[in-house]
N, C-alpha and C. Protein backbone atom coordinates (compact mmCIF):
# COMPACT_ATOMS: atom_id res chain seq x y z
N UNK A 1 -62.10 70.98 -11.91
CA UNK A 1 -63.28 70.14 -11.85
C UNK A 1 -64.18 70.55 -10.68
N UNK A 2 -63.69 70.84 -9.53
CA UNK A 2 -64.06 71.19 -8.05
C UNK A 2 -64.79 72.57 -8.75
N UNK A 3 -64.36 73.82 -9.96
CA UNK A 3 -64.45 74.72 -9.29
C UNK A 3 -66.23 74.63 -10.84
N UNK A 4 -65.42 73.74 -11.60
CA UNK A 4 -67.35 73.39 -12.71
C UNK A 4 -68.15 73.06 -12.22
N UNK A 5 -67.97 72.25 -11.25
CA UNK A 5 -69.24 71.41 -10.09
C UNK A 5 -69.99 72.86 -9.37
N UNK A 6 -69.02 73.32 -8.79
CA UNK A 6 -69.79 74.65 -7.57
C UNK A 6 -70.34 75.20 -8.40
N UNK A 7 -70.31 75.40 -9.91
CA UNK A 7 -70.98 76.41 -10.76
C UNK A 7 -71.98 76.20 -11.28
N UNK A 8 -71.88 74.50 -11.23
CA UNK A 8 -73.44 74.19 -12.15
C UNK A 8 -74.40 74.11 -10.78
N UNK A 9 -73.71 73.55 -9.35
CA UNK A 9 -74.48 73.75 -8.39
C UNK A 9 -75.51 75.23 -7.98
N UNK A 10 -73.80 76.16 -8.25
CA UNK A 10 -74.62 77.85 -8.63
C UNK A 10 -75.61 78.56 -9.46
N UNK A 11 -75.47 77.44 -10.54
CA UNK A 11 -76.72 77.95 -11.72
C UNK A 11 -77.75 77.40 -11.39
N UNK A 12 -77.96 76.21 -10.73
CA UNK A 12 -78.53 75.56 -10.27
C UNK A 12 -79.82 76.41 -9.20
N UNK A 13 -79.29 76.47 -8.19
CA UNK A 13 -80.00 77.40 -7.34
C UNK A 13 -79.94 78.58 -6.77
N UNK A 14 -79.30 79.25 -8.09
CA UNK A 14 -79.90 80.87 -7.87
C UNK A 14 -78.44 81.38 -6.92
N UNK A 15 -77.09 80.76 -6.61
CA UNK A 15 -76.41 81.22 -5.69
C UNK A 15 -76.00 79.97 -4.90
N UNK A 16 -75.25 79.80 -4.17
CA UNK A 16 -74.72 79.40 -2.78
C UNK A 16 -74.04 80.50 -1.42
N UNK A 17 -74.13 79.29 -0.26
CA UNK A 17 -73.59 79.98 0.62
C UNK A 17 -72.55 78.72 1.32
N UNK A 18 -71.66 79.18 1.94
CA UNK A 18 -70.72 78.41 2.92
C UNK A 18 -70.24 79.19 3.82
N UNK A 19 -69.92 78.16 4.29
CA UNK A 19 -69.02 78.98 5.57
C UNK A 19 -67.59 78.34 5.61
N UNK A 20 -66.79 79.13 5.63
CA UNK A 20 -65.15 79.61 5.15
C UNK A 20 -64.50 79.27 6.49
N UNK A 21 -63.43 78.81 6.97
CA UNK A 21 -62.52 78.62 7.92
C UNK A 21 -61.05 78.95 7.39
N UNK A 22 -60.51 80.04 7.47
CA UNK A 22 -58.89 80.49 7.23
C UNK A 22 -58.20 80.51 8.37
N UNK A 23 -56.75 80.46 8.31
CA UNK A 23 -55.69 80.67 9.30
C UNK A 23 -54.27 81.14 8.07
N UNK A 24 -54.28 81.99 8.85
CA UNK A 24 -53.41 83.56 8.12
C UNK A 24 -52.36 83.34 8.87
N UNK A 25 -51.12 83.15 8.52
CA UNK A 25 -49.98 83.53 9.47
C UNK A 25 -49.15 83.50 8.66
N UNK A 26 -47.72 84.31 9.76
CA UNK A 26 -46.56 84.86 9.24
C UNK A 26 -45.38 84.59 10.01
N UNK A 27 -43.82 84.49 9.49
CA UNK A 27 -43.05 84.57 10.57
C UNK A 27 -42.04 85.55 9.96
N UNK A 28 -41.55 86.04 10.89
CA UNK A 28 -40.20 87.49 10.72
C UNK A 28 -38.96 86.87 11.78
N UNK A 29 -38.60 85.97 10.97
CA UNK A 29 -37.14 84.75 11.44
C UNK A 29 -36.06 85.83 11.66
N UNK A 30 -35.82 86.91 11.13
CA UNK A 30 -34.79 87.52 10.71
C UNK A 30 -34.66 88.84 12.06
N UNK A 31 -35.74 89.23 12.63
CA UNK A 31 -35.39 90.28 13.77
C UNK A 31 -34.86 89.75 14.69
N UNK A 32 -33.93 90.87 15.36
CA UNK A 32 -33.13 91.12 16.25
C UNK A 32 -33.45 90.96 17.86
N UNK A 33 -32.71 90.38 18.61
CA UNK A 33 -33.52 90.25 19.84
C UNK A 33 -33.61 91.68 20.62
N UNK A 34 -34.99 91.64 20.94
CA UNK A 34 -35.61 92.76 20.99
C UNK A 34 -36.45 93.87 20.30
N UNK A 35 -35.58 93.60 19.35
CA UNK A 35 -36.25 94.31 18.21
C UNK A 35 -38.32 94.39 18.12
N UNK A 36 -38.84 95.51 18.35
CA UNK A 36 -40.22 95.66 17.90
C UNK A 36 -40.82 94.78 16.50
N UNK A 37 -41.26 93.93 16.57
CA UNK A 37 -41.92 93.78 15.01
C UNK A 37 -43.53 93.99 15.14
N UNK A 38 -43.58 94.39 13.94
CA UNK A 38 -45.07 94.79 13.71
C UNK A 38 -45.09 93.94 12.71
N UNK A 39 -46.81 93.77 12.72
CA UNK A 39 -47.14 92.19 11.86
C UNK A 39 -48.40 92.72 11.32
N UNK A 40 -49.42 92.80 10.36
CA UNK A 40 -50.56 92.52 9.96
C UNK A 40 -51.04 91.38 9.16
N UNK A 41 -51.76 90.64 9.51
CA UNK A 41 -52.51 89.86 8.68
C UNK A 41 -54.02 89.71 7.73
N UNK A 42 -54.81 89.66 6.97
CA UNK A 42 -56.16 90.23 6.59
C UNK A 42 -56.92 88.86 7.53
N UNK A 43 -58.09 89.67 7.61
CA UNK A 43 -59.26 89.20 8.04
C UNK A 43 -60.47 89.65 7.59
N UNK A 44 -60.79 88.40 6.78
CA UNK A 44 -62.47 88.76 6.28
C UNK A 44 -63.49 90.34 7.06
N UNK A 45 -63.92 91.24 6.14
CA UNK A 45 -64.42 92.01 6.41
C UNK A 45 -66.12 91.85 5.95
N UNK A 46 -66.86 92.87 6.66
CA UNK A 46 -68.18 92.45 6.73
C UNK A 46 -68.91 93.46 5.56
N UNK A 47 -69.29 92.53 4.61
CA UNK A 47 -69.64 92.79 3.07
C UNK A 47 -71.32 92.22 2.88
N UNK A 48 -71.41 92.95 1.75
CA UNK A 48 -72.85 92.28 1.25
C UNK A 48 -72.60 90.98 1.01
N UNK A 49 -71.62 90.52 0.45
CA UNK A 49 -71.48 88.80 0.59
C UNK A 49 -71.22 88.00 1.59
N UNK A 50 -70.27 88.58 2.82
CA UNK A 50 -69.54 88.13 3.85
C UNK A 50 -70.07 88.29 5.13
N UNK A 51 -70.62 87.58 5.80
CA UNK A 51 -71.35 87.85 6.95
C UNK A 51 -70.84 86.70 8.17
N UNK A 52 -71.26 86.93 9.39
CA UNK A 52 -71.34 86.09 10.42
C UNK A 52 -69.82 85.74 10.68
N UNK A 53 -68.73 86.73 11.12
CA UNK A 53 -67.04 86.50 10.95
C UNK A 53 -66.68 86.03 12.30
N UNK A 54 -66.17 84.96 12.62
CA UNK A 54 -65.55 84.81 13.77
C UNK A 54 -64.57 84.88 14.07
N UNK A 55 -63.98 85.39 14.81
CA UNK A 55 -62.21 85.36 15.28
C UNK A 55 -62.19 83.75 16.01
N UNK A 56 -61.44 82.69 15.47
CA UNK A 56 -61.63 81.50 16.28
C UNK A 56 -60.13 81.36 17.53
N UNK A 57 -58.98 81.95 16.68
CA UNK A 57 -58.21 81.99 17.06
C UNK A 57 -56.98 82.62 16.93
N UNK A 58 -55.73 83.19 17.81
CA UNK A 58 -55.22 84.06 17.31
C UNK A 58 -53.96 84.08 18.18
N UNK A 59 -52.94 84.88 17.57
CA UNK A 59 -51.65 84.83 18.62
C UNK A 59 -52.00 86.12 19.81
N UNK A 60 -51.47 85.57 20.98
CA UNK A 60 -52.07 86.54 21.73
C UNK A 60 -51.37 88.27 21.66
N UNK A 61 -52.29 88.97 22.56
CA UNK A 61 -52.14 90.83 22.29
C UNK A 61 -52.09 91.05 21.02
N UNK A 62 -52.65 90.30 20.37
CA UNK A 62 -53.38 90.93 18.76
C UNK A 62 -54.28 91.91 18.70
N UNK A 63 -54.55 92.94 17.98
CA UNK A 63 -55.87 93.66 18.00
C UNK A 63 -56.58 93.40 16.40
N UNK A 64 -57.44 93.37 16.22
CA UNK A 64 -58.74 93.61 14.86
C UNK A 64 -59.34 94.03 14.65
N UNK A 65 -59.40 94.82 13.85
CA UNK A 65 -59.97 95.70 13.20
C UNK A 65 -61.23 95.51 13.19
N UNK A 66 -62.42 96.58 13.42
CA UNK A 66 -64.19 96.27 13.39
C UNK A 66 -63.87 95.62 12.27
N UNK A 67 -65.40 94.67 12.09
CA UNK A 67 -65.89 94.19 11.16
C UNK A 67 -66.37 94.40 9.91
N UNK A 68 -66.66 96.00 9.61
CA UNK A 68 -66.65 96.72 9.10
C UNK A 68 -65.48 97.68 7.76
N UNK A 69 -64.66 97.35 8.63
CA UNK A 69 -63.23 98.30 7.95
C UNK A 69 -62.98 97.61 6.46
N UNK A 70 -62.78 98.66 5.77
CA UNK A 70 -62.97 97.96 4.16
C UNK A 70 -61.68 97.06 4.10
N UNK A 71 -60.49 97.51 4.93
CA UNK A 71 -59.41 96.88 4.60
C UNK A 71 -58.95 96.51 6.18
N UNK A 72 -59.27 95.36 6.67
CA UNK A 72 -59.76 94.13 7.89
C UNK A 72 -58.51 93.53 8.24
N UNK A 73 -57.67 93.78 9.09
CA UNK A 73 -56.58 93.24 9.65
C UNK A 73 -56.72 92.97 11.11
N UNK A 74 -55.55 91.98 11.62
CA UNK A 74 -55.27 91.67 12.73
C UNK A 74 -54.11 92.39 13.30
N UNK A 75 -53.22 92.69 13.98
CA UNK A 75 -52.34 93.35 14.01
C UNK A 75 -51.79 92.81 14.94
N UNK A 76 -50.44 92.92 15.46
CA UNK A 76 -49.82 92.97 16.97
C UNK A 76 -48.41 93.77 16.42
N UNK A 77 -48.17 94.39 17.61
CA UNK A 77 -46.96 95.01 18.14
C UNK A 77 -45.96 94.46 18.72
N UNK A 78 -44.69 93.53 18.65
CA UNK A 78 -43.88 92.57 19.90
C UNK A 78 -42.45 92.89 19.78
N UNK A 79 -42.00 92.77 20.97
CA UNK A 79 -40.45 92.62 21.19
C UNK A 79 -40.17 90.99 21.20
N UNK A 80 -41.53 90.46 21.68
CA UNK A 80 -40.71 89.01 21.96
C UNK A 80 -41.42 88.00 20.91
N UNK A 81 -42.62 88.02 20.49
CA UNK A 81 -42.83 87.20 19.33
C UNK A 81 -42.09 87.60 18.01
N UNK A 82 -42.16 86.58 17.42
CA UNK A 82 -41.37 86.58 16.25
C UNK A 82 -42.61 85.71 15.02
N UNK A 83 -43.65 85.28 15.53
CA UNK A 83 -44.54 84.27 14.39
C UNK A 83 -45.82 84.54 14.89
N UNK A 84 -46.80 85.04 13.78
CA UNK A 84 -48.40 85.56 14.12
C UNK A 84 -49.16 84.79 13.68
N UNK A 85 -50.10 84.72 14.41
CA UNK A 85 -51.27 84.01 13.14
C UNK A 85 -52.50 84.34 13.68
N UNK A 86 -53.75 84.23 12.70
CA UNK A 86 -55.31 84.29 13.40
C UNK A 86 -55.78 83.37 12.69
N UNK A 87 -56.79 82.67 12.83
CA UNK A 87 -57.51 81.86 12.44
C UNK A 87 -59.31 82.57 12.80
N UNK A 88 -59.87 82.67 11.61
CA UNK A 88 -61.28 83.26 11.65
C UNK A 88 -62.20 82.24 10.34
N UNK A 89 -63.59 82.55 10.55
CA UNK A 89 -64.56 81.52 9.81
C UNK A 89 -65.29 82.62 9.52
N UNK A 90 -65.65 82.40 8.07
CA UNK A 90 -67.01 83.65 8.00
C UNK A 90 -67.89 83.04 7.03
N UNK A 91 -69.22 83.87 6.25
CA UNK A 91 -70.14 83.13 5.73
C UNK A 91 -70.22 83.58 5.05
N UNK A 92 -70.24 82.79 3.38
CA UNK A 92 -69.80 83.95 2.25
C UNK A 92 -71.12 83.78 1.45
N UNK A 93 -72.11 84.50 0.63
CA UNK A 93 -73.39 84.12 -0.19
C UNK A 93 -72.91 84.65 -1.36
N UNK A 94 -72.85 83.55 -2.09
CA UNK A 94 -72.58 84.44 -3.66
C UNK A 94 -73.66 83.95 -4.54
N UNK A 95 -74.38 84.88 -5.01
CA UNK A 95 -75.52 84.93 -6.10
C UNK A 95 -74.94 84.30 -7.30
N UNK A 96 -75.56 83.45 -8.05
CA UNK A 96 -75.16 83.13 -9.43
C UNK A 96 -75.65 84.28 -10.50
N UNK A 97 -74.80 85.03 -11.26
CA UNK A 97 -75.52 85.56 -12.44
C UNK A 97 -75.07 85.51 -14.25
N UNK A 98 -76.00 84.95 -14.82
CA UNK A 98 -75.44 84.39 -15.93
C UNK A 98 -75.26 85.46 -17.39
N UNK A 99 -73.95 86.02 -17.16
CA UNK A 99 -73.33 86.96 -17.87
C UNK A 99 -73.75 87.19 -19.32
N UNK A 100 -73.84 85.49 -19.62
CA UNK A 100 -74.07 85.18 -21.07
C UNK A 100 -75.49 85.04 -21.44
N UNK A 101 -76.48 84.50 -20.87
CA UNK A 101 -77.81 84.04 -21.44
C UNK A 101 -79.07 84.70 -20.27
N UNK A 102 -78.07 84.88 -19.20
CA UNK A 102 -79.01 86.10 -18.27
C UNK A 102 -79.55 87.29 -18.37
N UNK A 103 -80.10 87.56 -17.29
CA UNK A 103 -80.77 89.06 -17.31
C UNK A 103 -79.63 89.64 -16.37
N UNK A 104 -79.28 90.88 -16.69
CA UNK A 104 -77.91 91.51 -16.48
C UNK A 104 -78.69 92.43 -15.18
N UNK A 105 -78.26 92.61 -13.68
CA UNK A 105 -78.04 93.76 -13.22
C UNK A 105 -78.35 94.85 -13.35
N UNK A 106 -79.35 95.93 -13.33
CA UNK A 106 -79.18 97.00 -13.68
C UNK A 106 -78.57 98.28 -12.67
N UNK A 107 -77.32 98.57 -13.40
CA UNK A 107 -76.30 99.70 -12.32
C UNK A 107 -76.30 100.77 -13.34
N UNK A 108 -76.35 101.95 -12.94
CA UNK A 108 -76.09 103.32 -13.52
C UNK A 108 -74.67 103.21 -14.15
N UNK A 109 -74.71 103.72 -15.54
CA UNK A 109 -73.90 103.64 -16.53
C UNK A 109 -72.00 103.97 -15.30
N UNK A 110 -70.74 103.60 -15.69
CA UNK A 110 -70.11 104.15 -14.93
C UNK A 110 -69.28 105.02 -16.29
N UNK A 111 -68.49 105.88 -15.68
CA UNK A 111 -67.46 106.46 -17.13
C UNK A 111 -67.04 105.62 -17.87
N UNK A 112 -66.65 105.74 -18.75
CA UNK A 112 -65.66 104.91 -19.66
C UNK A 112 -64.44 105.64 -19.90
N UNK A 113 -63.15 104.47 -19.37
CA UNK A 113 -61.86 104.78 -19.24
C UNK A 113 -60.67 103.72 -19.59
N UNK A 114 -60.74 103.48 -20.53
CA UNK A 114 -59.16 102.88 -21.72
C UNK A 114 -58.31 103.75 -21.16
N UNK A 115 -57.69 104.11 -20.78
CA UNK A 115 -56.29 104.87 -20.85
C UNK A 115 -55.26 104.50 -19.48
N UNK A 116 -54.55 104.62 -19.78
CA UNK A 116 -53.15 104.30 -18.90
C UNK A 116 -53.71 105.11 -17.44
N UNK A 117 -53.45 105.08 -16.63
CA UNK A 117 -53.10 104.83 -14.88
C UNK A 117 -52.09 105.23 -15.00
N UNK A 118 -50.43 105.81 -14.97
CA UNK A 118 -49.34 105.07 -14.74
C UNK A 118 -49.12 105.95 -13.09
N UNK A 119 -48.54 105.11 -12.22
CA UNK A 119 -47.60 103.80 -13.04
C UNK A 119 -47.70 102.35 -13.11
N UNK A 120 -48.79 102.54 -12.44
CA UNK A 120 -49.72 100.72 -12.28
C UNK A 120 -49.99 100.25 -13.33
N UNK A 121 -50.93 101.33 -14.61
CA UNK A 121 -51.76 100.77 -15.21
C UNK A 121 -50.91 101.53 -16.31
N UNK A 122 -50.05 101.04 -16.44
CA UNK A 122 -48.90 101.24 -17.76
C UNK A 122 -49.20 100.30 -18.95
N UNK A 123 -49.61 100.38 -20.16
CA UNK A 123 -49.60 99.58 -21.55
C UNK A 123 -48.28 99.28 -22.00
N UNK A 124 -47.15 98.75 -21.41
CA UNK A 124 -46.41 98.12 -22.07
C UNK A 124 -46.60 97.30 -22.93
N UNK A 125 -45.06 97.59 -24.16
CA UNK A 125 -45.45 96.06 -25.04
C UNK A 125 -45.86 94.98 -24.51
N UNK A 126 -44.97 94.61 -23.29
CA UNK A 126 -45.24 93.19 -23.41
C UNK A 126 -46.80 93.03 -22.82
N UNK A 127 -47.17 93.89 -22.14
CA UNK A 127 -49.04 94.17 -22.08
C UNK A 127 -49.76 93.63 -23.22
N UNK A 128 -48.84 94.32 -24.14
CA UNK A 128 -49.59 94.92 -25.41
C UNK A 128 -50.16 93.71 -26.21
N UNK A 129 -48.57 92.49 -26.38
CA UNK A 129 -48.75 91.84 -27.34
C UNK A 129 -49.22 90.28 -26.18
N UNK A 130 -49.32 90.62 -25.48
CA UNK A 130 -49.91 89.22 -24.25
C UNK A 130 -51.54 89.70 -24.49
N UNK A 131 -51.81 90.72 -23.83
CA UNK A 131 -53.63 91.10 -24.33
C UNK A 131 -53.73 90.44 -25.91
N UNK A 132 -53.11 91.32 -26.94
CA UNK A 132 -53.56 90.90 -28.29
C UNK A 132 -53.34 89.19 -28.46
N UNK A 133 -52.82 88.76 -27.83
CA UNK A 133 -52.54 87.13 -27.92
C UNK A 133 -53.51 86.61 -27.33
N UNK A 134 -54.15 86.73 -26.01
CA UNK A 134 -55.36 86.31 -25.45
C UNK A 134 -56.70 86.64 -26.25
N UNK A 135 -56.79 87.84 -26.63
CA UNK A 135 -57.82 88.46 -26.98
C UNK A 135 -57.98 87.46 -28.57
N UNK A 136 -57.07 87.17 -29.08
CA UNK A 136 -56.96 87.06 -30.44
C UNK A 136 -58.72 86.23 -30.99
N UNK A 137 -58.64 87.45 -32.42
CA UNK A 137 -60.67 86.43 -33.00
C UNK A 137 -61.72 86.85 -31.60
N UNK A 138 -61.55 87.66 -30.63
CA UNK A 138 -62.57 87.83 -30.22
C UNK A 138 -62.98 89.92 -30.18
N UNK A 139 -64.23 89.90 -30.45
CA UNK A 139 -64.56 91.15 -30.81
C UNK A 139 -65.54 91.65 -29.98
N UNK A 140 -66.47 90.59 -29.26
CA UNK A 140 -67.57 91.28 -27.91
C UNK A 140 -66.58 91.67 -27.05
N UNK A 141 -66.77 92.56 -26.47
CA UNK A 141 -66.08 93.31 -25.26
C UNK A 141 -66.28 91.75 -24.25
N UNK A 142 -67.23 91.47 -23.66
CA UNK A 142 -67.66 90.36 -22.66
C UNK A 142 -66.94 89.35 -22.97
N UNK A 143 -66.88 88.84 -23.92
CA UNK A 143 -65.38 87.85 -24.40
C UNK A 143 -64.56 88.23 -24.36
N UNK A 144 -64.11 89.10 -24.31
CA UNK A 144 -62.52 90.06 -24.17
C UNK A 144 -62.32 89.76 -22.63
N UNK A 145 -63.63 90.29 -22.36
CA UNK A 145 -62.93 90.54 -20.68
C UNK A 145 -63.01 89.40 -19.94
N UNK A 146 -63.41 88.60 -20.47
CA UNK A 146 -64.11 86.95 -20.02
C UNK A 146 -62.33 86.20 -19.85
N UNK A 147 -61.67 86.15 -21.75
CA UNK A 147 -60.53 85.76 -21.72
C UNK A 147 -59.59 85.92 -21.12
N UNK A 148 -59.34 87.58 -20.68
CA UNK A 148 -58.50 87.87 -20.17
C UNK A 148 -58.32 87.58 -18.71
N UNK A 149 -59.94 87.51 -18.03
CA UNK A 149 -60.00 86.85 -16.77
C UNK A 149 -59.59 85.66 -16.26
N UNK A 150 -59.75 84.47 -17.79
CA UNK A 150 -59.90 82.74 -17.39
C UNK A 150 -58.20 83.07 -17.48
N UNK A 151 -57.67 83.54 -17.84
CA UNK A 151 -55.72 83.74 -18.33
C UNK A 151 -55.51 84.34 -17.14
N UNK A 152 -55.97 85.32 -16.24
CA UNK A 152 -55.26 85.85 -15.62
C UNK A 152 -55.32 84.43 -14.18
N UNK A 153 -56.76 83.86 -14.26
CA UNK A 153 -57.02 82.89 -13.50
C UNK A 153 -56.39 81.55 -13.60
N UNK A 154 -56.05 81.36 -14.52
CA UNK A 154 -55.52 80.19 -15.16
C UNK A 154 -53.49 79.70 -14.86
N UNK A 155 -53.53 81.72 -14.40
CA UNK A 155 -51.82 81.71 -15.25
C UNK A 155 -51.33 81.85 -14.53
N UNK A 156 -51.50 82.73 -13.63
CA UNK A 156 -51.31 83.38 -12.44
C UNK A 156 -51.42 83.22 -11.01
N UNK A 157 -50.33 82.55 -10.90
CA UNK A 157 -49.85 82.08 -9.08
C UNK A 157 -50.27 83.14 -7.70
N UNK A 158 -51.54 82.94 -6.95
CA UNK A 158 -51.60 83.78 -6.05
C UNK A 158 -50.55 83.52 -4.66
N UNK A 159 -49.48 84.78 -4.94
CA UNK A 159 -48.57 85.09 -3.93
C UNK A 159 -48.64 86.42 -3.22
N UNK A 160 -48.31 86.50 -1.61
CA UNK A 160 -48.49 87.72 -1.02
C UNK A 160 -47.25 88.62 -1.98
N UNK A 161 -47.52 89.95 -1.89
CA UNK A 161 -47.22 90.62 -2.29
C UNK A 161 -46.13 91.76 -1.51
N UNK A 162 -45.09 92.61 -1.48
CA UNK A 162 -44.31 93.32 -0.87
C UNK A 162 -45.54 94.85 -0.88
N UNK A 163 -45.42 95.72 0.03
CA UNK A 163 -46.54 96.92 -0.04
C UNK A 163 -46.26 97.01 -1.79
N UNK A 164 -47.48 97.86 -2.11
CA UNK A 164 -47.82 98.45 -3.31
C UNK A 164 -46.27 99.42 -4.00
N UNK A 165 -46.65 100.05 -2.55
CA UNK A 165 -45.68 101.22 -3.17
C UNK A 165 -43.98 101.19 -3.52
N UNK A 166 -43.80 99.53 -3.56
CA UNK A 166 -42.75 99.35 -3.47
C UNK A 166 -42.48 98.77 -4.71
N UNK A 167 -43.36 98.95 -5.57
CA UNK A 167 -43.63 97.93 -6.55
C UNK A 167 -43.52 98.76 -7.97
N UNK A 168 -42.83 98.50 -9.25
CA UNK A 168 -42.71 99.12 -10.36
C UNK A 168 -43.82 99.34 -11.18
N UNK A 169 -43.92 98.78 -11.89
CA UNK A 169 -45.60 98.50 -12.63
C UNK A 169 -46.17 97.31 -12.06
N UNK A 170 -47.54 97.68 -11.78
CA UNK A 170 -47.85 96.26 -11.43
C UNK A 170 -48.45 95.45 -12.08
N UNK A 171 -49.28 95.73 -13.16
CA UNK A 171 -49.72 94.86 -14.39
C UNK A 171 -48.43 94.51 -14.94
N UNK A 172 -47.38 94.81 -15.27
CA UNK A 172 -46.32 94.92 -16.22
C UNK A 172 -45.59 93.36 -15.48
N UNK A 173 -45.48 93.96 -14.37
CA UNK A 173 -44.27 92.92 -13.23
C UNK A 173 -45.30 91.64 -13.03
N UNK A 174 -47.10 91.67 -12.93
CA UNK A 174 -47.58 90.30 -12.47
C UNK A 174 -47.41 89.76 -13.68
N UNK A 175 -47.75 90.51 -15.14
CA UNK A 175 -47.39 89.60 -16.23
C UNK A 175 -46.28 89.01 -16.62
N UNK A 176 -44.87 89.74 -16.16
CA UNK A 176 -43.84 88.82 -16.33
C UNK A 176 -43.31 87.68 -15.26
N UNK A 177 -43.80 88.17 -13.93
CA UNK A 177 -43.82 86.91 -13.07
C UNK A 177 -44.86 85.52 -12.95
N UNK A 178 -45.78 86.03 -13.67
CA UNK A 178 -47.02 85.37 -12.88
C UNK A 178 -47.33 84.61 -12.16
N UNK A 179 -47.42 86.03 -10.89
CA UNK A 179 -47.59 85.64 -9.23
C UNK A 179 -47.95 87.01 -9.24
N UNK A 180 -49.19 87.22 -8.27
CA UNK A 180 -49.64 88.69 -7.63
C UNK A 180 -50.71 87.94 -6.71
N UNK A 181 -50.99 88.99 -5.61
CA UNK A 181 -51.98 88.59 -4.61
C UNK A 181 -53.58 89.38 -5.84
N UNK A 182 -54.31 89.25 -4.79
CA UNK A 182 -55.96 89.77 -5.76
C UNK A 182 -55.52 90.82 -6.27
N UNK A 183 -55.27 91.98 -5.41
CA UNK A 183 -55.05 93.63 -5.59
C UNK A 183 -54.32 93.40 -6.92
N UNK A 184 -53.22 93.04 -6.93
CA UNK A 184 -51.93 93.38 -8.05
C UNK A 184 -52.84 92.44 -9.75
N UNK A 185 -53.63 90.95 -9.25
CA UNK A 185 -54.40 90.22 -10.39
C UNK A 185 -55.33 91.59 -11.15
N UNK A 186 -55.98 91.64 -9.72
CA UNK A 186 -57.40 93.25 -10.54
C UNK A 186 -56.33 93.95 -10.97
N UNK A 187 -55.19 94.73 -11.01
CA UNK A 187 -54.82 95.90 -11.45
C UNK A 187 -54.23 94.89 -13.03
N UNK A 188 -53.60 93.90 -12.85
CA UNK A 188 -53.37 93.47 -14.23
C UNK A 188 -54.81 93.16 -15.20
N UNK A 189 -55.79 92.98 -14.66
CA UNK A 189 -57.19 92.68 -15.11
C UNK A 189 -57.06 93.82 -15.42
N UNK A 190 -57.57 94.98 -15.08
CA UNK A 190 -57.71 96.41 -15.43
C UNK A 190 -57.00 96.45 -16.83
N UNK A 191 -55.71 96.64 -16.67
CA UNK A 191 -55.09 97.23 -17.28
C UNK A 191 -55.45 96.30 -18.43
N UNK A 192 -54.89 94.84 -18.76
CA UNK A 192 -55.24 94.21 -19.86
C UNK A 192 -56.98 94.74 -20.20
N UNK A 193 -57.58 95.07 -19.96
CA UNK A 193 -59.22 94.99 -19.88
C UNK A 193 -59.38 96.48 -21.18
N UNK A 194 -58.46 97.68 -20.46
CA UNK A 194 -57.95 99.12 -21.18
C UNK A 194 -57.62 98.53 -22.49
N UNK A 195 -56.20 97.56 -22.58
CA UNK A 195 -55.45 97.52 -23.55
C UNK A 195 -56.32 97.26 -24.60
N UNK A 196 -57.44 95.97 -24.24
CA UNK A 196 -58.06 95.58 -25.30
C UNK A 196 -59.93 96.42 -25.54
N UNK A 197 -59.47 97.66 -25.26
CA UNK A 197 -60.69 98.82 -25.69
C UNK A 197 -61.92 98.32 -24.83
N UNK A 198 -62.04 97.38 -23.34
CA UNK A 198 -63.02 97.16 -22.58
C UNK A 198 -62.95 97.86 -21.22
């Protein structure tokens, strides 16, 4: 209900803006006394949407990454902490654009690419017959990719994730768990997006 309101507010006037307040933290209960732990946490990076980022607060001898860096962390190095956190505010502007009855964007054509990735962007059955089940009676590409979005949004528990590379398929594994952080959602988006010829 919260998220129909912000949208008709968005169609409304052309976009909104806010300003965002997060606090990111972690704990590593399990190291050894003494033991080094290294920690990263994300921190809003400075985007055409994302502007004005503050660090409000943070565990101390942290370092952060410019504002700039596509992929925006906090970091620390410790023998003696064991629990991190930062707390930052930033200002997000998101344009409304109406996919369906709007005037579309104009971006230079990009390739066109259906085909498997692997080992991320693997077409497994169970890919196979979850896309054809979502997709089912729809034939615009934009409805295809529409459905598969409100399902992946709908279905799908956002949980941090273990690194990438540690990971089997990742469309394959968020569809049978459903739980992935953004990264692992887009790569199941992708891939369902391939399966169903968009």
């Amino acid at each position: 209900a919260l998220r129909n309101q912000m949208l008709k507010e968005m169609e409304s006037q052309g976009g909104l803006s806010r300003a965002i307040t997060l606090k990111a933290c972690v704990s590593v209960p399990g190291a050894l006394e003494g033991e080094t732990v290294r920690s990263w946490l994300p921190v809003a990076a400075a985007c055409r949407q994302q502007s004005h980022i503050e660090i409000l607060d943070m565990t101390p001898e942290g370092a952060v990454a410019p504002a700039n860096a596509s992929a925006r962390t906090a970091s620390w190095s410790s023998s003696s902490e064991r629990s991190f956190s930062v707390t930052y505010r930033y200002h997000i502007d998101a344009a409304y654009c109406d996919v369906y009855g709007g005037t579309l964007p104009v971006h230079p054509p990009l390739p066109e690419d259906i085909s498997e990735d692997r080992p991320h962007i693997a077409f497994t059955p169970y890919l196979q017959q979850l896309t054809a089940r979502v997709i089912d009676g729809l034939e615009d590409p934009l409805d295809r990719a529409r459905a598969i979005y409100d399902y992946l949004t709908q279905y799908i528990d956002y949980r941090y994730q273990p690194p990438y590379l540690l990971l089997g398929s990742i469309a394959d594994d968020c569809a049978h768990s459903l739980r992935g952080d953004c990264g692992v959602m887009a790569l199941t988006f992708i891939t369902m997006c391939r399966i169903a010829g968009v």
